[in-house]
N, C-alpha and C. Protein backbone atom coordinates (compact mmCIF):
# COMPACT_ATOMS: atom_id res chain seq x y z
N UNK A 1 77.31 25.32 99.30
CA UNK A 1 78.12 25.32 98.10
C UNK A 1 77.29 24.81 96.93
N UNK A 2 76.40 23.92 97.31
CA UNK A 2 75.45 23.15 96.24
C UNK A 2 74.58 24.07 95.45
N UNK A 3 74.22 25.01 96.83
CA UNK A 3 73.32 25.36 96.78
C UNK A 3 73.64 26.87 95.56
N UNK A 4 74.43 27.64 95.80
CA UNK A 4 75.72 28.23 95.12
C UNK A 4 75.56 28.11 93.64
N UNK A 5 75.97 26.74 92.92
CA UNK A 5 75.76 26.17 91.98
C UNK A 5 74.77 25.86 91.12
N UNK A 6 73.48 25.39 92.06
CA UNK A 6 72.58 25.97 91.19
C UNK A 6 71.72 27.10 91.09
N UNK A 7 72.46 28.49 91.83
CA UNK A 7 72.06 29.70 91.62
C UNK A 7 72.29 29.62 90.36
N UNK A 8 73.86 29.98 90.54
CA UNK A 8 74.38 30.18 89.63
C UNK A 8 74.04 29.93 87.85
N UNK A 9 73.82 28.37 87.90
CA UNK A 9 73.33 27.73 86.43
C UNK A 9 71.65 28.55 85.54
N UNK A 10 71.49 28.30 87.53
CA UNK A 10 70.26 29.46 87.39
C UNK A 10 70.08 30.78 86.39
N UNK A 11 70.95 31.55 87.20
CA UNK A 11 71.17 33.13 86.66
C UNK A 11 71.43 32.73 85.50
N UNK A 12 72.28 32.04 85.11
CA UNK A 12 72.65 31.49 83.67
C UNK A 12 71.61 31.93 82.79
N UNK A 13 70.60 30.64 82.92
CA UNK A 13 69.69 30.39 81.87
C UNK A 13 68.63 30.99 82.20
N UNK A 14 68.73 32.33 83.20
CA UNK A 14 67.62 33.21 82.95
C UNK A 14 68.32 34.14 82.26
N UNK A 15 69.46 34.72 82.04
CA UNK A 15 70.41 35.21 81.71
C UNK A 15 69.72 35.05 80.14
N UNK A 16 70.78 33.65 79.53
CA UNK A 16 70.19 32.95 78.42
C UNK A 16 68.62 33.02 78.08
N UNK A 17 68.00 33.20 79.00
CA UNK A 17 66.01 33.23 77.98
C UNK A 17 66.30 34.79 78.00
N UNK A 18 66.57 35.70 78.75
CA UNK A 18 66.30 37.08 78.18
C UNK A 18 66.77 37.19 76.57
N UNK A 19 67.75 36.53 76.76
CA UNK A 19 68.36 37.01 74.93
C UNK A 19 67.44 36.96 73.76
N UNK A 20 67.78 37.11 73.15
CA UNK A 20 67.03 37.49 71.94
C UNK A 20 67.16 35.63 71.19
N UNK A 21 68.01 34.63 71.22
CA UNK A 21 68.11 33.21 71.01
C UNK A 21 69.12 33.07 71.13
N UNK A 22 69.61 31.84 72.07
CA UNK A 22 71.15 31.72 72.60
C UNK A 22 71.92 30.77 71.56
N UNK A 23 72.87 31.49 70.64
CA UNK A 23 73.91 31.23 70.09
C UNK A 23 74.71 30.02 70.75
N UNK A 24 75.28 29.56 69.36
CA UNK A 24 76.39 28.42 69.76
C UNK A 24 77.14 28.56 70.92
N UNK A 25 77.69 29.72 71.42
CA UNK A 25 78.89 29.99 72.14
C UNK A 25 78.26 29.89 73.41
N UNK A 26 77.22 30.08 73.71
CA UNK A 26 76.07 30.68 74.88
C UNK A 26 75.67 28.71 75.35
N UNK A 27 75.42 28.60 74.13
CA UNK A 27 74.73 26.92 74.64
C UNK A 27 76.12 26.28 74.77
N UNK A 28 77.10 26.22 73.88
CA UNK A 28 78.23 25.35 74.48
C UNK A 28 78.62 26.04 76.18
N UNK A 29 78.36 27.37 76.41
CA UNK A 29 79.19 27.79 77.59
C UNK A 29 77.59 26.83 78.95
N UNK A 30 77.12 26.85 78.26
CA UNK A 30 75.68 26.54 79.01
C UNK A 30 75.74 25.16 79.56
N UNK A 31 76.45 24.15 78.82
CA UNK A 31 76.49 23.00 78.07
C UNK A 31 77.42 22.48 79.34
N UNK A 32 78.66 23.40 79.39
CA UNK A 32 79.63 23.15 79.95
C UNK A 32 79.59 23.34 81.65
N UNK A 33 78.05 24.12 81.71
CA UNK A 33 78.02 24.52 83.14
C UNK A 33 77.64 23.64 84.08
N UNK A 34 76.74 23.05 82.65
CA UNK A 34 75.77 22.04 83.44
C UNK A 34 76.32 20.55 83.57
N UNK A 35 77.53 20.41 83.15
CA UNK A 35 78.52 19.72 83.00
C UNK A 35 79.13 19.90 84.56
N UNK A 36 79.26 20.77 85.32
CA UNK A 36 80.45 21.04 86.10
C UNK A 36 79.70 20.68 87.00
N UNK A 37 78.15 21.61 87.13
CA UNK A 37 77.39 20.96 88.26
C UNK A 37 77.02 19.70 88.24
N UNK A 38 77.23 18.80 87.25
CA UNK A 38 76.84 17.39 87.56
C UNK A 38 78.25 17.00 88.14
N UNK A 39 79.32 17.34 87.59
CA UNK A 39 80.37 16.57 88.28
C UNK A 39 80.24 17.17 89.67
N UNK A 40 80.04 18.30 89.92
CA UNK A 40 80.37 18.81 91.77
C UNK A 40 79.02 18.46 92.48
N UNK A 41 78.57 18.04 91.97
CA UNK A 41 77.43 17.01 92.45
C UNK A 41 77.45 15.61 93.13
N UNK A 42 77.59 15.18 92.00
CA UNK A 42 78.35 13.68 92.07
C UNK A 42 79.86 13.82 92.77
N UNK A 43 80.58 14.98 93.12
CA UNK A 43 81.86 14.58 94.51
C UNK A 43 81.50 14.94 95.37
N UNK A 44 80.16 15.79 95.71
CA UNK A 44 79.66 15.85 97.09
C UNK A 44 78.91 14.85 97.50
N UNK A 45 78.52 14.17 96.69
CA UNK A 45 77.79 12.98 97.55
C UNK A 45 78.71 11.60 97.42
N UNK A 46 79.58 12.02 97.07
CA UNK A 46 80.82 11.00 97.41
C UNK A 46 81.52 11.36 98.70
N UNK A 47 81.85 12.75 98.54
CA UNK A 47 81.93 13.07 99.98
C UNK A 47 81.75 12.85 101.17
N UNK A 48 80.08 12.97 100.71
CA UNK A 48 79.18 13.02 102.07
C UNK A 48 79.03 11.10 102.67
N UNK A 49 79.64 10.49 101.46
CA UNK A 49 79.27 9.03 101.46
C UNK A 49 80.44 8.67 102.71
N UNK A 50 81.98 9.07 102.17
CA UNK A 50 83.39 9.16 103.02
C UNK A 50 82.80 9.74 104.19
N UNK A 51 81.87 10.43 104.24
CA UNK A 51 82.44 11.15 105.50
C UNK A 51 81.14 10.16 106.56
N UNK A 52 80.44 9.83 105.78
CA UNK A 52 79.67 8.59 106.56
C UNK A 52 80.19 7.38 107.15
N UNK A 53 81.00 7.14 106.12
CA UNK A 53 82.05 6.03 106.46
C UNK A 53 83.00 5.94 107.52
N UNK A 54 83.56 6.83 107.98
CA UNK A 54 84.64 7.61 108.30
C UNK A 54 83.99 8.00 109.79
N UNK A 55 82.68 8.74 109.69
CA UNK A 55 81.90 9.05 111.00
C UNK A 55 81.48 7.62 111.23
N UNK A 56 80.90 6.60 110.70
CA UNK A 56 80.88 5.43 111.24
C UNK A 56 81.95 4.35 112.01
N UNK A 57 83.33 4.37 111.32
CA UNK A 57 84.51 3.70 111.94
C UNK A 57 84.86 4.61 113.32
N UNK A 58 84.26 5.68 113.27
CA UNK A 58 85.07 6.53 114.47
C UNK A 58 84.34 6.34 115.45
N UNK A 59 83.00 5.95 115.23
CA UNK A 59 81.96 5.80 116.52
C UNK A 59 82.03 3.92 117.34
N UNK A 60 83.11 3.62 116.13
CA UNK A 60 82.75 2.19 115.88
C UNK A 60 84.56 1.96 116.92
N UNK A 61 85.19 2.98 116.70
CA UNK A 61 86.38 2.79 117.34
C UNK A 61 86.18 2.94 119.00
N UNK A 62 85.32 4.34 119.17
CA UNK A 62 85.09 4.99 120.37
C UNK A 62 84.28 3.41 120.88
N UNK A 63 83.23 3.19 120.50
CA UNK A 63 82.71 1.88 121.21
C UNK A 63 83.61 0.53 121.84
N UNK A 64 84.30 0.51 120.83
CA UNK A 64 86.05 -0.48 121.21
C UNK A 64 86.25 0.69 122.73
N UNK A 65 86.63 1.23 122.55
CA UNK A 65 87.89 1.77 123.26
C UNK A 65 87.13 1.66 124.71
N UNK A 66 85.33 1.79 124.73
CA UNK A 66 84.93 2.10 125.93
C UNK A 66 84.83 0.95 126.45
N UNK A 67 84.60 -0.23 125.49
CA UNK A 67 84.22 -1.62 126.17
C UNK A 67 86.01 -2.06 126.67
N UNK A 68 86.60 -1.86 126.05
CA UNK A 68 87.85 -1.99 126.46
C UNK A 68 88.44 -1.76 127.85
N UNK A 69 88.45 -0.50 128.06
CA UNK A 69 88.17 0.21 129.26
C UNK A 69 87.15 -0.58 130.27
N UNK A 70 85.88 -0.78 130.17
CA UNK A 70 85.05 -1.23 130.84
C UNK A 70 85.36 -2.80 131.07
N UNK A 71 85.90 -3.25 130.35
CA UNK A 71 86.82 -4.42 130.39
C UNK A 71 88.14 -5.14 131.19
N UNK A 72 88.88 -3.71 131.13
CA UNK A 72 89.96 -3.87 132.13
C UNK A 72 89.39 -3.02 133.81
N UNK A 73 88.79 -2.24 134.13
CA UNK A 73 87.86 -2.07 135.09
C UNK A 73 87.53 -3.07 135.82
N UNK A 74 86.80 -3.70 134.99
CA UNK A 74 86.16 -5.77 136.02
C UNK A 74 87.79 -6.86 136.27
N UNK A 75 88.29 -6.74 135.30
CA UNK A 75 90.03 -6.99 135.52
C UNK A 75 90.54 -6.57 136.63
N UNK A 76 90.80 -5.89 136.83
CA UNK A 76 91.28 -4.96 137.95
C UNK A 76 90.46 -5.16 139.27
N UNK A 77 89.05 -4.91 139.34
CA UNK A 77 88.51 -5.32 140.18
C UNK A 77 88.54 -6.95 140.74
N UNK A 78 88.28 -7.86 139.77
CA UNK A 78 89.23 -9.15 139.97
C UNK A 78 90.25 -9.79 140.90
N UNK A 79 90.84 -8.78 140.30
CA UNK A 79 92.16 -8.62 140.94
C UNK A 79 92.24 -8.31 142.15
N UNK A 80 91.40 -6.67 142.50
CA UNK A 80 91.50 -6.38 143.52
C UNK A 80 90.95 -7.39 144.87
N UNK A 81 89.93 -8.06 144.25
CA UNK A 81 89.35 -9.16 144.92
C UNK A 81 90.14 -10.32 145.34
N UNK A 82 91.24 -11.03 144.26
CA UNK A 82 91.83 -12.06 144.83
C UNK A 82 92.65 -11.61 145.84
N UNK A 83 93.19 -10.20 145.53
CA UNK A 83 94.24 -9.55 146.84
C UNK A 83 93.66 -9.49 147.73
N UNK A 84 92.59 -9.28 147.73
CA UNK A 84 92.01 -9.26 149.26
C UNK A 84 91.71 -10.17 150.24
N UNK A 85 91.15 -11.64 149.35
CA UNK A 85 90.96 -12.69 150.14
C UNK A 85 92.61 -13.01 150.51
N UNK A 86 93.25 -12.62 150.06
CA UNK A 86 94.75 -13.32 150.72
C UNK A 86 95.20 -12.33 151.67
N UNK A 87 94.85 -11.19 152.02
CA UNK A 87 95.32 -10.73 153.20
C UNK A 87 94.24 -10.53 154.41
N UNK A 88 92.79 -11.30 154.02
CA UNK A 88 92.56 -11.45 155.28
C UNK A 88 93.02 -12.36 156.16
């Protein structure tokens, strides 16, 4: 998509140097492009920041959940152990 964007600005301002000298309307539309790609710039790497964040709490949950698990496992085994010395 980034990548998209700065075709695009691209074609623009090769667009713009063929002309003969780019008029007010041409540089404000120019003006405004390069405007859009800085903002969709700056929300993809906000994005990409969330989605770091987001991939980090989830790996950070999965690690909980396994020690957890691995936790009640030795519990259980425990367990299974005190039951046993009482019915030999």
């Amino acid at each position: 998509m980034n990548k998209m964007l700065i075709a695009a600005v691209s074609s623009v301002l090769l667009l713009a140097g063929c002309a003969s000298g780019p008029d007010e309307a041409t540089t404000a539309k120019l003006d405004e492009l390069s405007n859009q790609v800085s903002q969709l710039s700056d929300e993809v790497a906000a994005l990409k920041s969330e989605h770091a964040a987001l991939e980090s709490k989830s790996t950070a949950a999965s690690d909980s959940a396994m020690a957890a698990q691995e936790e009640a496992a030795r519990a259980n085994e425990r367990i299974d152990n005190i039951a046993q010395s009482y019915t030999k």
